[in-house]
Protein backbone atom coordinates (compact mmCIF):
# COMPACT_ATOMS: atom_id res chain seq x y z
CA UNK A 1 98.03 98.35 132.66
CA UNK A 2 98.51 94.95 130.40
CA UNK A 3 100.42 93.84 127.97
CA UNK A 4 99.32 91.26 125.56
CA UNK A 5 100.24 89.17 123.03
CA UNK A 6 97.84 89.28 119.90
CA UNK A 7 97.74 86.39 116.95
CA UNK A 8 96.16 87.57 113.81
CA UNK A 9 94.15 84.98 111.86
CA UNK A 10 92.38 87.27 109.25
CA UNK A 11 92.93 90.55 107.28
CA UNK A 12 89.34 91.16 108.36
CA UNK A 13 90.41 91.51 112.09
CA UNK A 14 88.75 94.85 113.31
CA UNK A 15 91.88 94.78 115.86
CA UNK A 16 94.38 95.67 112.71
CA UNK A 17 92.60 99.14 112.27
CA UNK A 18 93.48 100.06 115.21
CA UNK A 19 97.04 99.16 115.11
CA UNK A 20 97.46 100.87 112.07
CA UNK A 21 96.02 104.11 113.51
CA UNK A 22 98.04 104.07 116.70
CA UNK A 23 101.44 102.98 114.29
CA UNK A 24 100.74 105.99 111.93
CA UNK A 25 99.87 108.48 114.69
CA UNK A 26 103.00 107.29 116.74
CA UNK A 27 105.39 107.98 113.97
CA UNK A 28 103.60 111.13 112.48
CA UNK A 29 103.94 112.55 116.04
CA UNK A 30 107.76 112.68 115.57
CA UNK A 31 108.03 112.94 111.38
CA UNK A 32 106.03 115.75 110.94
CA UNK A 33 109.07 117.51 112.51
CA UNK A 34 111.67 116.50 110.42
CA UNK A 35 109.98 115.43 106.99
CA UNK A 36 112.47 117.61 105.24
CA UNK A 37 114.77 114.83 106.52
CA UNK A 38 113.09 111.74 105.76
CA UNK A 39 114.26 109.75 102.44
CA UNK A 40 110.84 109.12 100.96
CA UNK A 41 108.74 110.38 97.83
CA UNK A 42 108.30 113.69 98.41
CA UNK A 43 104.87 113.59 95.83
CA UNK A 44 103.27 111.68 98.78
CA UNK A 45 101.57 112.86 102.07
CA UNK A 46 103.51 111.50 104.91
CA UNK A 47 100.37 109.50 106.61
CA UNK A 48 99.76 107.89 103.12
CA UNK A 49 103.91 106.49 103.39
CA UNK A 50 103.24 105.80 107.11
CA UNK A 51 100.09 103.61 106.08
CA UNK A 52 102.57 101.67 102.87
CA UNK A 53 104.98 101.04 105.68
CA UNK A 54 102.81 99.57 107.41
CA UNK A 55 101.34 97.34 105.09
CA UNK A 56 104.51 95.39 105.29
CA UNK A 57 104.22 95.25 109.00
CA UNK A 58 100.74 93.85 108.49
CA UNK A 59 101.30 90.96 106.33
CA UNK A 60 104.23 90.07 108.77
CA UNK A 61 101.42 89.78 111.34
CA UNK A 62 99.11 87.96 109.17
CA UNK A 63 101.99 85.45 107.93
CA UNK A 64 102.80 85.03 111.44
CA UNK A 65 106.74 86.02 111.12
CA UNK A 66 106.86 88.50 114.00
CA UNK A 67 104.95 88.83 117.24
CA UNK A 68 102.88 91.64 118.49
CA UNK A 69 102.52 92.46 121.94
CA UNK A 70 99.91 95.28 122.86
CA UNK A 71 99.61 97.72 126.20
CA UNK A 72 96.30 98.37 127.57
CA UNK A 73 95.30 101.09 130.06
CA UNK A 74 92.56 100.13 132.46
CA UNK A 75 89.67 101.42 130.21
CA UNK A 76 91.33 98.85 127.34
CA UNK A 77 92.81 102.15 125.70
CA UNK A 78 95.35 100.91 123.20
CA UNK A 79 98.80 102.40 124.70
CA UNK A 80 101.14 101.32 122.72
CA UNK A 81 102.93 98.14 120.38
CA UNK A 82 106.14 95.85 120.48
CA UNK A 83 106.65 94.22 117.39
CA UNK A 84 109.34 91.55 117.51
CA UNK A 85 110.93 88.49 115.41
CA UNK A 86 113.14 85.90 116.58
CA UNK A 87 116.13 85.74 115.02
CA UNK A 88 118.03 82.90 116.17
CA UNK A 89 117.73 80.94 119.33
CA UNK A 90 119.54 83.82 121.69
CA UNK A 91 118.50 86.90 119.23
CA UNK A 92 115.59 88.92 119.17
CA UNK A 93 114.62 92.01 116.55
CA UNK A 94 112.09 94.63 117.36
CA UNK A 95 110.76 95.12 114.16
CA UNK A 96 108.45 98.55 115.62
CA UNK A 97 108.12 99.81 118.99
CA UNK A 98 105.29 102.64 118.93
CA UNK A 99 103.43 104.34 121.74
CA UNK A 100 99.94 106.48 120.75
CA UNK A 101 101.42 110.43 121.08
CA UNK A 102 99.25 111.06 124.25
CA UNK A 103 101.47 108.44 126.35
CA UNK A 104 104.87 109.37 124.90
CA UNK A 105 107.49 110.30 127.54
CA UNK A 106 105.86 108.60 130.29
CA UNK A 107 107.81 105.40 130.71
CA UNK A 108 105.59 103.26 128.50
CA UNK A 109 108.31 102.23 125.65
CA UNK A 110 110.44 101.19 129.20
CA UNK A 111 107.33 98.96 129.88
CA UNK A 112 107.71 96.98 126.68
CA UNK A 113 111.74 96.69 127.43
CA UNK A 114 110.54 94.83 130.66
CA UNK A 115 108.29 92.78 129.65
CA UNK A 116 110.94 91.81 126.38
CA UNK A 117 113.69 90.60 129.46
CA UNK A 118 110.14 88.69 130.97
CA UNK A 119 109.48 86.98 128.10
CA UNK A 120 112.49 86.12 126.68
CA UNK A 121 114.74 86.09 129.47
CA UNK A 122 118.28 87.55 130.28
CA UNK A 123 120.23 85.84 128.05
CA UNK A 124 118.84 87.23 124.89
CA UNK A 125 120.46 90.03 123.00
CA UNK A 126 118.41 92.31 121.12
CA UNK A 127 118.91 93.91 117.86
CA UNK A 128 116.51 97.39 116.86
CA UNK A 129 116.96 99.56 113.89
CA UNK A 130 115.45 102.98 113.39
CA UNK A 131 115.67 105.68 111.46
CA UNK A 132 118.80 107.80 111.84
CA UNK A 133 117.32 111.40 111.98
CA UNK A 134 114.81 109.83 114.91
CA UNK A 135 116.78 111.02 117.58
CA UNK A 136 113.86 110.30 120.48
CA UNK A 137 114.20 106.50 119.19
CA UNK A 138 118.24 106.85 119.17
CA UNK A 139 118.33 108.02 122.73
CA UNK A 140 115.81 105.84 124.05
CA UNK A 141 117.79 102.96 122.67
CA UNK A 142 121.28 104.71 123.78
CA UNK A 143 119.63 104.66 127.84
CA UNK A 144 119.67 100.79 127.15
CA UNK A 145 123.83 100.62 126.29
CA UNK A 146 122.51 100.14 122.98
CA UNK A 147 125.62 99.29 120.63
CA UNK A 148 126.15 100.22 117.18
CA UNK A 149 125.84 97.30 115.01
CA UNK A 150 127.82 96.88 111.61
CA UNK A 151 125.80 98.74 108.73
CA UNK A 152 126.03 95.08 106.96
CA UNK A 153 123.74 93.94 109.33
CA UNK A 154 121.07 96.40 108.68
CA UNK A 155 121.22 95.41 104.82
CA UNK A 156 120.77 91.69 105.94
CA UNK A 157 117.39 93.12 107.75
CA UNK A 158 116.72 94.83 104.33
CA UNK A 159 117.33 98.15 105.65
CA UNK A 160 119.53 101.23 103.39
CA UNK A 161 122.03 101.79 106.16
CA UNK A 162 122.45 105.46 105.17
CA UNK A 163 118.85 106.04 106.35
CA UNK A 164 118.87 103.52 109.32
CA UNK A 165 121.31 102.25 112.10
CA UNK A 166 121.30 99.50 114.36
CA UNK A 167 121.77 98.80 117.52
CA UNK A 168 122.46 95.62 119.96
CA UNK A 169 121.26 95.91 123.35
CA UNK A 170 122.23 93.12 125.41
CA UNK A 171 120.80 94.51 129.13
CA UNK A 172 116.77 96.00 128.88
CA UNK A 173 116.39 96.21 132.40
């Protein structure tokens, strides 16, 4: 098992297609459930809105404003993703956290929360939004002490609070 950090220098990157696939697969996993539930355009196919959303995350990558760590098995599977942006000096935002449906459940998003406390040490306090009807992401985040953060904050991430909250989680060990 690795974890790596990845710098994007081109749309082009064959690496990208393969981050897309795992990110839409990840979340259509879980969505598919509870699409009734999801404030989107209902005229749409959910993998098509999965693939818009992540445009956005994309041209973060390519504009170099977040940070993209990826886990590897042994074969060089692609595992899962940790997508993060420093806030300030002491604050850290995971921007996506996604782990390819086969390897859900079996400690891998845990793996990332390690290697976040290796990389940027224990002083730093995270901040994570998600969805509000995505209760695996909720209670993964609630195992951490997660804390509720003001809905003013998710609107300063860019966020419509009545479809996401926020958490703080200052301990991801």
């Amino acid at each position: 098992m690795s974890i790596q950090e990845h710098t994007f220098t081109a749309n082009q990157d064959l690496l990208l297609s393969e981050i897309r696939r795992l990110f839409v697969d990840s979340f259509y996993d879980y969505y598919q459930l509870i699409e009734s539930e999801l404030n989107r355009p209902q005229d749409e196919r959910l993998t098509s809105w999965l693939d818009k959303v992540f445009d956005h995350v994309q041209n973060d990558l390519l504009t170099n404003q977040s940070r993209i760590f990826l886990m590897r098995d042994e074969s060089l599977t692609l595992i899962g993703l940790l997508i993060v942006k420093q806030v300030s000096k002491h604050v850290i935002y995971i921007a996506q956290l996604a782990i390819h449906p086969l390897f859900k459940r079996q400690g891998y998003g845990s793996l990332f929360m390690s290697h976040l406390r290796a990389t940027f040490g224990p002083t730093v306090t995270y901040e994570v939004l998600t969805r509000r009807v995505n209760k695996p992401a909720v209670d993964f985040y609630a195992r951490y002490g997660a804390q509720v953060i003001d809905d003013k904050q998710i609107v300063v991430y860019g966020y419509d609070p009545q479809d996401f909250i926020g958490f703080r989680l200052t301990h991801v060990d």
